[in-house]
N, C-alpha and C. Protein backbone atom coordinates (compact mmCIF):
# COMPACT_ATOMS: atom_id res chain seq x y z
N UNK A 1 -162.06 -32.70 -106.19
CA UNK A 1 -162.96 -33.79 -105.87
C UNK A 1 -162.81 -34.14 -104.38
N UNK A 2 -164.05 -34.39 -103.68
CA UNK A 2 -163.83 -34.50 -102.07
C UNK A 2 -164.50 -36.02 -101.78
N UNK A 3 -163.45 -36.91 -101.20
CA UNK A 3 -163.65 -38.16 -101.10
C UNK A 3 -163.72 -38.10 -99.25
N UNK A 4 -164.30 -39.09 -99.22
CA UNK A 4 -164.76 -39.62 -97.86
C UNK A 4 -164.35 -41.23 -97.73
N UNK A 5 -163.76 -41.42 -96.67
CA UNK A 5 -164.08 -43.06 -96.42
C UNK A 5 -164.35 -43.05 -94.85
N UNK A 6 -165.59 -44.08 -94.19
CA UNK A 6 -165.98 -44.31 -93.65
C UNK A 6 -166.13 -45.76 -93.21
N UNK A 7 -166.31 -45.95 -92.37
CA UNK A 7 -165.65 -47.68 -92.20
C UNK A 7 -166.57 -48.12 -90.60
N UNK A 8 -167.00 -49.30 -90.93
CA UNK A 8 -167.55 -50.13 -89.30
C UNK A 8 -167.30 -50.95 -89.23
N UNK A 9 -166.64 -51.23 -88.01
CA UNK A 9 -166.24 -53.01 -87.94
C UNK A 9 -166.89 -53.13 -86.48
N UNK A 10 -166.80 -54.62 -86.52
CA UNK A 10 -167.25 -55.17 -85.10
C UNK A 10 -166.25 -56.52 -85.33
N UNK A 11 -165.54 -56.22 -83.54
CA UNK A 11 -164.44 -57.30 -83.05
C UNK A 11 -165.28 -58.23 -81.92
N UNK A 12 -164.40 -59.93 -82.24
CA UNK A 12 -164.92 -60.56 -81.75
C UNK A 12 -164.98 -60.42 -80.50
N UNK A 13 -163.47 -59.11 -80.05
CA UNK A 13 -163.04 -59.18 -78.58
C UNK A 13 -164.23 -58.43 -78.11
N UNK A 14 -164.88 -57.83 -78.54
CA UNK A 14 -165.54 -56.49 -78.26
C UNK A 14 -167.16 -56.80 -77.95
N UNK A 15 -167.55 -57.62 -79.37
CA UNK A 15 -169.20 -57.67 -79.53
C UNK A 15 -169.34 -59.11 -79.13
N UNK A 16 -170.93 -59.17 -78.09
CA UNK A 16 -170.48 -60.79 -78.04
C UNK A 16 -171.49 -61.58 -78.67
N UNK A 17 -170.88 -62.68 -78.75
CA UNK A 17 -171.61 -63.84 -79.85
C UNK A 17 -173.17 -63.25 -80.59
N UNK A 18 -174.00 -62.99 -79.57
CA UNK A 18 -175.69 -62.90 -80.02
C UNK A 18 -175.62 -61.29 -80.79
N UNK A 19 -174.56 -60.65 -81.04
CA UNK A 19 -174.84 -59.47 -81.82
C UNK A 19 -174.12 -59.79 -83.07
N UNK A 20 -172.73 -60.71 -83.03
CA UNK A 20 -172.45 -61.10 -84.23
C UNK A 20 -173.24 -62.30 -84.84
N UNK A 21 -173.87 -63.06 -83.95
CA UNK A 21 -174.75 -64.02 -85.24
C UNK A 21 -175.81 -63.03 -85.73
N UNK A 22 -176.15 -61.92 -85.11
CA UNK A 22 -177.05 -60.70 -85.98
C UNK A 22 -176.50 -60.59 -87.44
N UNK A 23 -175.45 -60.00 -87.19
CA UNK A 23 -174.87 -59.21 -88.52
C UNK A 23 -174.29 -60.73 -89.44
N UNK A 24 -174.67 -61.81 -89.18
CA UNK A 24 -173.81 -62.86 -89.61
C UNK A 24 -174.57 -63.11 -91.18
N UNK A 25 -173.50 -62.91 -92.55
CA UNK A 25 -174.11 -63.12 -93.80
C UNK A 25 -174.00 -63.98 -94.62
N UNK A 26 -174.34 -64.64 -95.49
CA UNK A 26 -173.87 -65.85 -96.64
C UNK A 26 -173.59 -64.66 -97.57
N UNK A 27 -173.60 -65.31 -98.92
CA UNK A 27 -173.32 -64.97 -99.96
C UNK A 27 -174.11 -64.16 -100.84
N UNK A 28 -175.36 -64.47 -100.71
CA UNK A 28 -176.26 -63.90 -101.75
C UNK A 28 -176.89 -62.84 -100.37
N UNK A 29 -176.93 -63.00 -99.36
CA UNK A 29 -177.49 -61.88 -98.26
C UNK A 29 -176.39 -60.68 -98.39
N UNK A 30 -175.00 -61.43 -98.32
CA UNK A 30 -174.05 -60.00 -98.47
C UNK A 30 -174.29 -59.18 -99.36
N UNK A 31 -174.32 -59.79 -100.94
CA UNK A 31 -174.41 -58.99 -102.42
C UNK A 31 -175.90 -58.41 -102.12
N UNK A 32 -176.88 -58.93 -101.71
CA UNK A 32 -177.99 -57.84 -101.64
C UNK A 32 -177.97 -56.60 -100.57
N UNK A 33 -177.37 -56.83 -99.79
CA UNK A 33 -176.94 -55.78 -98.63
C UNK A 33 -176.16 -54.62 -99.24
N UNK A 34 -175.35 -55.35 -100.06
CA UNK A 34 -174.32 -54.44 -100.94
C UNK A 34 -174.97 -53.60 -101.92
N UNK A 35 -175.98 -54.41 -102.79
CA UNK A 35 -176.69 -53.55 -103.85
C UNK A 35 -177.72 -52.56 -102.94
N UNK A 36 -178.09 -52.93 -101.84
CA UNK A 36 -179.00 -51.64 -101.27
C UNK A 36 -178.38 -51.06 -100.53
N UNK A 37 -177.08 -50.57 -100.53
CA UNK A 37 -175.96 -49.63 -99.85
C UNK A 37 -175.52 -48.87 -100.45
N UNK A 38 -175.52 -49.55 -102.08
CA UNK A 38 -174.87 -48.46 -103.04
C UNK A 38 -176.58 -47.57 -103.66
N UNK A 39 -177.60 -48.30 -103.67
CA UNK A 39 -178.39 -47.79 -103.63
C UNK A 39 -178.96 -46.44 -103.21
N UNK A 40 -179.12 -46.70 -101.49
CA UNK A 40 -179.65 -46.13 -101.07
C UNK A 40 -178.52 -45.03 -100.26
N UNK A 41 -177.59 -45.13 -100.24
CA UNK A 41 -176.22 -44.03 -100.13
C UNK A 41 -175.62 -43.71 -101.04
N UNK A 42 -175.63 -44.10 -102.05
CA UNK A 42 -175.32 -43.33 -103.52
C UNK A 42 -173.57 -43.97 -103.54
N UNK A 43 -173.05 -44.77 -103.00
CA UNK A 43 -171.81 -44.70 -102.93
C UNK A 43 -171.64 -45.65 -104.40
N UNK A 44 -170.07 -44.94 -104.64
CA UNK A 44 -169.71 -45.98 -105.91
C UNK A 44 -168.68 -47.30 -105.77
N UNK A 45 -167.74 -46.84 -104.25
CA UNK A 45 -167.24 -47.84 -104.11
C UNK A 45 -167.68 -48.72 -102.53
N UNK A 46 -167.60 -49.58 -101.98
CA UNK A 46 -167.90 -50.31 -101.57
C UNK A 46 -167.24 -51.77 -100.70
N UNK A 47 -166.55 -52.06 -99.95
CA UNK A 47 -166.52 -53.80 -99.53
C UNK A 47 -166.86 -53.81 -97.80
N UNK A 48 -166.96 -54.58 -98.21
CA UNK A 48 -167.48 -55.56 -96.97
C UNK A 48 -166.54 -56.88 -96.81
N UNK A 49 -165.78 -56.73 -95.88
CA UNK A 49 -164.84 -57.78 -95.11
C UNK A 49 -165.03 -58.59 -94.23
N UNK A 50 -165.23 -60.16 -94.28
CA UNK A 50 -165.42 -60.61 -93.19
C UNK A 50 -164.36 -61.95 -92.90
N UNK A 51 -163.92 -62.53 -91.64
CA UNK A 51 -163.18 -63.43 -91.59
C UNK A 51 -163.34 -63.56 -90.38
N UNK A 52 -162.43 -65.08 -90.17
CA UNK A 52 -162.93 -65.50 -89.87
C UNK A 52 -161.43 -65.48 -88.34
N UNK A 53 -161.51 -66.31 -86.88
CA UNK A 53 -161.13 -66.44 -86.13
C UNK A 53 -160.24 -67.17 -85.85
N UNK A 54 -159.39 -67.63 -87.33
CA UNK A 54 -158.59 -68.85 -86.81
C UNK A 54 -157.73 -68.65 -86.73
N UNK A 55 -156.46 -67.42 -86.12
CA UNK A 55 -154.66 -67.45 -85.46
C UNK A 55 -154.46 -67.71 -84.53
């Protein structure tokens, strides 16, 4: 069996403010993002991590 993991992140140090309020999600925007990911890439597993800036 041939597994893949693939991964994107964006850092606060990196991207600035007006590209992360782009990608910025609630709750029910994440889970639909999620159902048309597994959708439309066929994948079975899946997360999406987000947090937040406070150390």
């Amino acid at each position: 069996m041939h597994q893949q993991f693939k991964a994107l992140s964006i850092s606060y140090k990196t991207a600035p403010v007006e590209i992360r309020e782009k990608i910025s999600l609630g709750e029910e925007a994440c889970k639909h993002l999620m159902a048309h990911i597994r959708e439309v890439l066929d994948v079975q597993e899946l997360l999406i991590l987000s947090t937040c800036n406070r150390t």
